[in-house]
N, C-alpha and C. Protein backbone atom coordinates (compact mmCIF):
# COMPACT_ATOMS: atom_id res chain seq x y z
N UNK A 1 -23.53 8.94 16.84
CA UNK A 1 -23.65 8.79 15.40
C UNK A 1 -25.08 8.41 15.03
N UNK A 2 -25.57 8.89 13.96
CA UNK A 2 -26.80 8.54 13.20
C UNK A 2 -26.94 7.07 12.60
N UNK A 3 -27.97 6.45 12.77
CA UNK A 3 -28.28 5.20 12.39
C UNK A 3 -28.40 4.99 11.14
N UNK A 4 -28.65 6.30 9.94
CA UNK A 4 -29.06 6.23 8.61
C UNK A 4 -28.56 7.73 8.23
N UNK A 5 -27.45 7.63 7.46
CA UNK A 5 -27.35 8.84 6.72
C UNK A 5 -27.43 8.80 5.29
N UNK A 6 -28.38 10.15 4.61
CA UNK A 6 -28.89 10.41 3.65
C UNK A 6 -27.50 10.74 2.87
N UNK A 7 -27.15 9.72 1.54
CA UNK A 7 -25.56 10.12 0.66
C UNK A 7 -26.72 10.28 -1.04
N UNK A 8 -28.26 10.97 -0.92
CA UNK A 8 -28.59 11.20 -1.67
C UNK A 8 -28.13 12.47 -3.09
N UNK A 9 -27.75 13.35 -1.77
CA UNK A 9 -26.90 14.07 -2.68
C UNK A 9 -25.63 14.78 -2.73
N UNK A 10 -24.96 13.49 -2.24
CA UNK A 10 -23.44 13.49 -1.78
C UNK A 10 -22.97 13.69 -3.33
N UNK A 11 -21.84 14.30 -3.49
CA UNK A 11 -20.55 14.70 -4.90
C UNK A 11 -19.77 13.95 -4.26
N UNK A 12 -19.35 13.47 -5.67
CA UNK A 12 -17.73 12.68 -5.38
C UNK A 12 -16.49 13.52 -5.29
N UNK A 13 -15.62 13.39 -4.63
CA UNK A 13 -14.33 14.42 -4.68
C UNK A 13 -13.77 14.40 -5.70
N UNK A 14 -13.98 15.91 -6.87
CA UNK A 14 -13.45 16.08 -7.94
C UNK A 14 -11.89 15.92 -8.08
N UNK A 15 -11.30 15.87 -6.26
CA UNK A 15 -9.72 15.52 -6.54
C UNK A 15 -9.33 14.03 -6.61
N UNK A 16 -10.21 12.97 -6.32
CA UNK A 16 -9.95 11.46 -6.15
C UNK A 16 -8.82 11.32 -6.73
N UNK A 17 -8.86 11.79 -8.43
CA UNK A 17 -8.49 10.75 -9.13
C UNK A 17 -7.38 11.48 -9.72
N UNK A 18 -6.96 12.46 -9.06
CA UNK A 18 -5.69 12.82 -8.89
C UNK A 18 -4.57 12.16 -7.87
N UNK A 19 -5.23 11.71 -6.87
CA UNK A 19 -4.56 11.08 -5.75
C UNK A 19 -3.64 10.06 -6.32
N UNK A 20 -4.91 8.67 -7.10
CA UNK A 20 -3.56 7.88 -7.00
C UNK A 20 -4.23 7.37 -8.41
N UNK A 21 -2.91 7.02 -9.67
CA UNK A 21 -3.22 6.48 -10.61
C UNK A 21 -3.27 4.80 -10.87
N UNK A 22 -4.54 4.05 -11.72
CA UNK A 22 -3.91 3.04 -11.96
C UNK A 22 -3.22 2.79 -13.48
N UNK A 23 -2.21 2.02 -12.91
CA UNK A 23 -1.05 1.41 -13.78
C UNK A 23 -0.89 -0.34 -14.08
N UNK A 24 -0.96 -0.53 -15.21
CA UNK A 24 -0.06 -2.07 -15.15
C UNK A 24 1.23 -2.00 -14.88
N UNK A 25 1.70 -3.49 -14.29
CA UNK A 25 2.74 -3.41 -13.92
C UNK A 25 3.37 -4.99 -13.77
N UNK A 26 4.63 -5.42 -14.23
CA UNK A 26 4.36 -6.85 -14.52
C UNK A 26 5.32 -7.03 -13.05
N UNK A 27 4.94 -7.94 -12.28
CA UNK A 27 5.89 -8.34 -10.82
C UNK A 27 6.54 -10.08 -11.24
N UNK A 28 7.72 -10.01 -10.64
CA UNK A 28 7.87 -11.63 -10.22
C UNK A 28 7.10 -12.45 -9.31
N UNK A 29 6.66 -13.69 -9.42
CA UNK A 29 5.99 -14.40 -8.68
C UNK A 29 6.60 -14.21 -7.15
N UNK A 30 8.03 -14.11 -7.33
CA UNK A 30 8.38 -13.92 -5.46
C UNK A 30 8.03 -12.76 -5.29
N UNK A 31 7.65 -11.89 -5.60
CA UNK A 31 7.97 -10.27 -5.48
C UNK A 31 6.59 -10.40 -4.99
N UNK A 32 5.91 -11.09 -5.85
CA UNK A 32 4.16 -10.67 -5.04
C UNK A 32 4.43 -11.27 -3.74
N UNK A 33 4.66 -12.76 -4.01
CA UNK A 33 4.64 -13.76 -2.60
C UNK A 33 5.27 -12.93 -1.46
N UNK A 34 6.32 -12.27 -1.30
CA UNK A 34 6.94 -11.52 -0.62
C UNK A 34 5.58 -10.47 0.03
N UNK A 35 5.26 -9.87 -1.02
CA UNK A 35 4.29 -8.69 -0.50
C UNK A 35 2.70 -8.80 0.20
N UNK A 36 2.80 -9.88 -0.44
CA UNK A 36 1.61 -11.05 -0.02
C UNK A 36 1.85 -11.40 1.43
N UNK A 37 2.55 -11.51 2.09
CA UNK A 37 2.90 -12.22 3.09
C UNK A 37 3.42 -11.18 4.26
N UNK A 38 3.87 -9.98 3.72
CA UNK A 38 3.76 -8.66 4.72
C UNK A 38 2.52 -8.16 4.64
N UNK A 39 1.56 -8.57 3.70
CA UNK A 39 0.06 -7.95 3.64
C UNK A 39 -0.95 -8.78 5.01
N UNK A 40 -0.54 -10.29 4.85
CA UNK A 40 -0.97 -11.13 5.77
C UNK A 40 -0.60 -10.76 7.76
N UNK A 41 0.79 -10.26 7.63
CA UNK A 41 1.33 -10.20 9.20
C UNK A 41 0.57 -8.76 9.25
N UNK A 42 0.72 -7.69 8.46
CA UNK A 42 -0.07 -6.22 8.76
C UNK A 42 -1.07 -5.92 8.57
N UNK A 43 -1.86 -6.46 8.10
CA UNK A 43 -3.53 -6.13 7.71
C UNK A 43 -3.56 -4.92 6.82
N UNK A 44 -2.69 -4.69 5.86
CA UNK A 44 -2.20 -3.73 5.17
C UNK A 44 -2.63 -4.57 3.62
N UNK A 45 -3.42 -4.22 2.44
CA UNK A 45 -3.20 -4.90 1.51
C UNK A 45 -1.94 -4.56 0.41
N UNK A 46 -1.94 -5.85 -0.23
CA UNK A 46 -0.02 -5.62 -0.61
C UNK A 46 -0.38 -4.52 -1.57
N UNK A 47 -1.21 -4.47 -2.85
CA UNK A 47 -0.50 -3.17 -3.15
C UNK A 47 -0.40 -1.67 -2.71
N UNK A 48 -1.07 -1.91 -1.27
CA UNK A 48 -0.63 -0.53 -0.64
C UNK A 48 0.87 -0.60 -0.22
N UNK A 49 1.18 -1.66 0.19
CA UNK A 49 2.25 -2.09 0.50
C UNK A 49 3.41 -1.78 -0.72
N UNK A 50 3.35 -2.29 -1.65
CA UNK A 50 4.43 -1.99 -2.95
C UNK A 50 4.56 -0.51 -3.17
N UNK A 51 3.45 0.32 -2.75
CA UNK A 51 2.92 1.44 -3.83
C UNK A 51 3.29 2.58 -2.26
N UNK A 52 3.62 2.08 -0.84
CA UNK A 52 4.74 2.50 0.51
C UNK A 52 5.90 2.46 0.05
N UNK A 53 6.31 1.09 -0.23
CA UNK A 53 7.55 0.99 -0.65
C UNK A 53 8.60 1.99 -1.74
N UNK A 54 7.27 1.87 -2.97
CA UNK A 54 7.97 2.66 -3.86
C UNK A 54 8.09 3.93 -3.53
N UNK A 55 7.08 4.73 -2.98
CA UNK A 55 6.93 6.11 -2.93
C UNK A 55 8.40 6.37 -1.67
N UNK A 56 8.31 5.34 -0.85
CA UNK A 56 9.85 5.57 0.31
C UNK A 56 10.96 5.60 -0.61
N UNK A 57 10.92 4.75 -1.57
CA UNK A 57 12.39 4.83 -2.61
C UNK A 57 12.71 6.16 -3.16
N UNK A 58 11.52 6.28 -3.75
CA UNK A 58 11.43 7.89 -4.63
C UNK A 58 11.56 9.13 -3.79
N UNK A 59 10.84 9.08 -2.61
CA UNK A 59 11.43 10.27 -1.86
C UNK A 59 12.68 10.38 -1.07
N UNK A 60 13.02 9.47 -1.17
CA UNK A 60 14.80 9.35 -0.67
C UNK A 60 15.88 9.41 -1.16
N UNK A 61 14.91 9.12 -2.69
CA UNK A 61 16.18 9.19 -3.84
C UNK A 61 16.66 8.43 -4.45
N UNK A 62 16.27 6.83 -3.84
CA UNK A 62 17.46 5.60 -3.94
C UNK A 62 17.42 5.29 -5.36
N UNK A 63 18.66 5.00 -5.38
CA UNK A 63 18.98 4.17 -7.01
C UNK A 63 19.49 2.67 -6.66
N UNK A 64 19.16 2.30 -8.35
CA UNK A 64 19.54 0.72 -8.16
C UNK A 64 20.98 1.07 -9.28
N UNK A 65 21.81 -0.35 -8.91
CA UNK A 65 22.55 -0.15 -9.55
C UNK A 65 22.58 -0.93 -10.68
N UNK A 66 22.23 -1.06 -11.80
CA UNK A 66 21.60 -2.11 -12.88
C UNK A 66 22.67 -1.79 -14.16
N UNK A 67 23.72 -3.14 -14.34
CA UNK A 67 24.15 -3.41 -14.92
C UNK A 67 24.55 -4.71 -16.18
N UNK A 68 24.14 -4.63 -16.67
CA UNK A 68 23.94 -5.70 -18.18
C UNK A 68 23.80 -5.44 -19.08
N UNK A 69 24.24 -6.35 -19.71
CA UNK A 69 24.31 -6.46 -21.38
C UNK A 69 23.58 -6.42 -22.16
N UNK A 70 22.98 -5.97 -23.36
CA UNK A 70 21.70 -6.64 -23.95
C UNK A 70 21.98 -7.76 -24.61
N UNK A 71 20.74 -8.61 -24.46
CA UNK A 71 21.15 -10.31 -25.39
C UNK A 71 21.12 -9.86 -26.96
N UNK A 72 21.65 -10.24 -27.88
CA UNK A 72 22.23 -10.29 -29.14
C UNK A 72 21.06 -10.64 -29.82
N UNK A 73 20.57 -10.14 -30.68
CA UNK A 73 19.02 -10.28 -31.81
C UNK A 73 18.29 -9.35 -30.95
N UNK A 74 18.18 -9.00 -29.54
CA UNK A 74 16.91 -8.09 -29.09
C UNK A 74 17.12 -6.83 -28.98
N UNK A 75 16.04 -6.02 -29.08
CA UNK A 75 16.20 -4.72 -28.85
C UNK A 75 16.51 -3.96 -30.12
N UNK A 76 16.59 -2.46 -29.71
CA UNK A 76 16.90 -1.73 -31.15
C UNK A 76 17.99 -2.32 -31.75
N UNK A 77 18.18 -1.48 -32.98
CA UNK A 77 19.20 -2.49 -34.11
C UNK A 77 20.27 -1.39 -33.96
């Protein structure tokens, strides 16, 4: 390998920013701590970690099963 390479007139990959989008996203304090702490044992940082996770859910298909009520005054009328 070269000791000094010239990135004078390197292009950025016009596909980058197709790859991966950023998003807000609001987490529970355990939910980070959790991901936080598989980031620590794998040398993996957590939101690569969340953003594994999710993409394994979505290509598998999985559903949650989410059932409740809405609280009374919130939400549409």
């Amino acid at each position: 390998m070269r000791k000094h390479y010239d990135f004078s007139k390197a292009k950025r990959n016009p596909y980058a920013r197709r790859l991966k989008r950023q998003v807000t996203i609001r987490l529970d304090q355990d939910t980070i701590r959790y991901f936080k702490g598989l980031a620590e044992e794998t040398g993996i940082r957590y939101q690569t970690l969340i953003n594994l996770y999710l993409r394994e859910c979505a290509s598998s298909g999985k559903r949650l099963s989410v059932s409740w009520r809405p609280v009374a005054g919130r939400g549409a009328a």
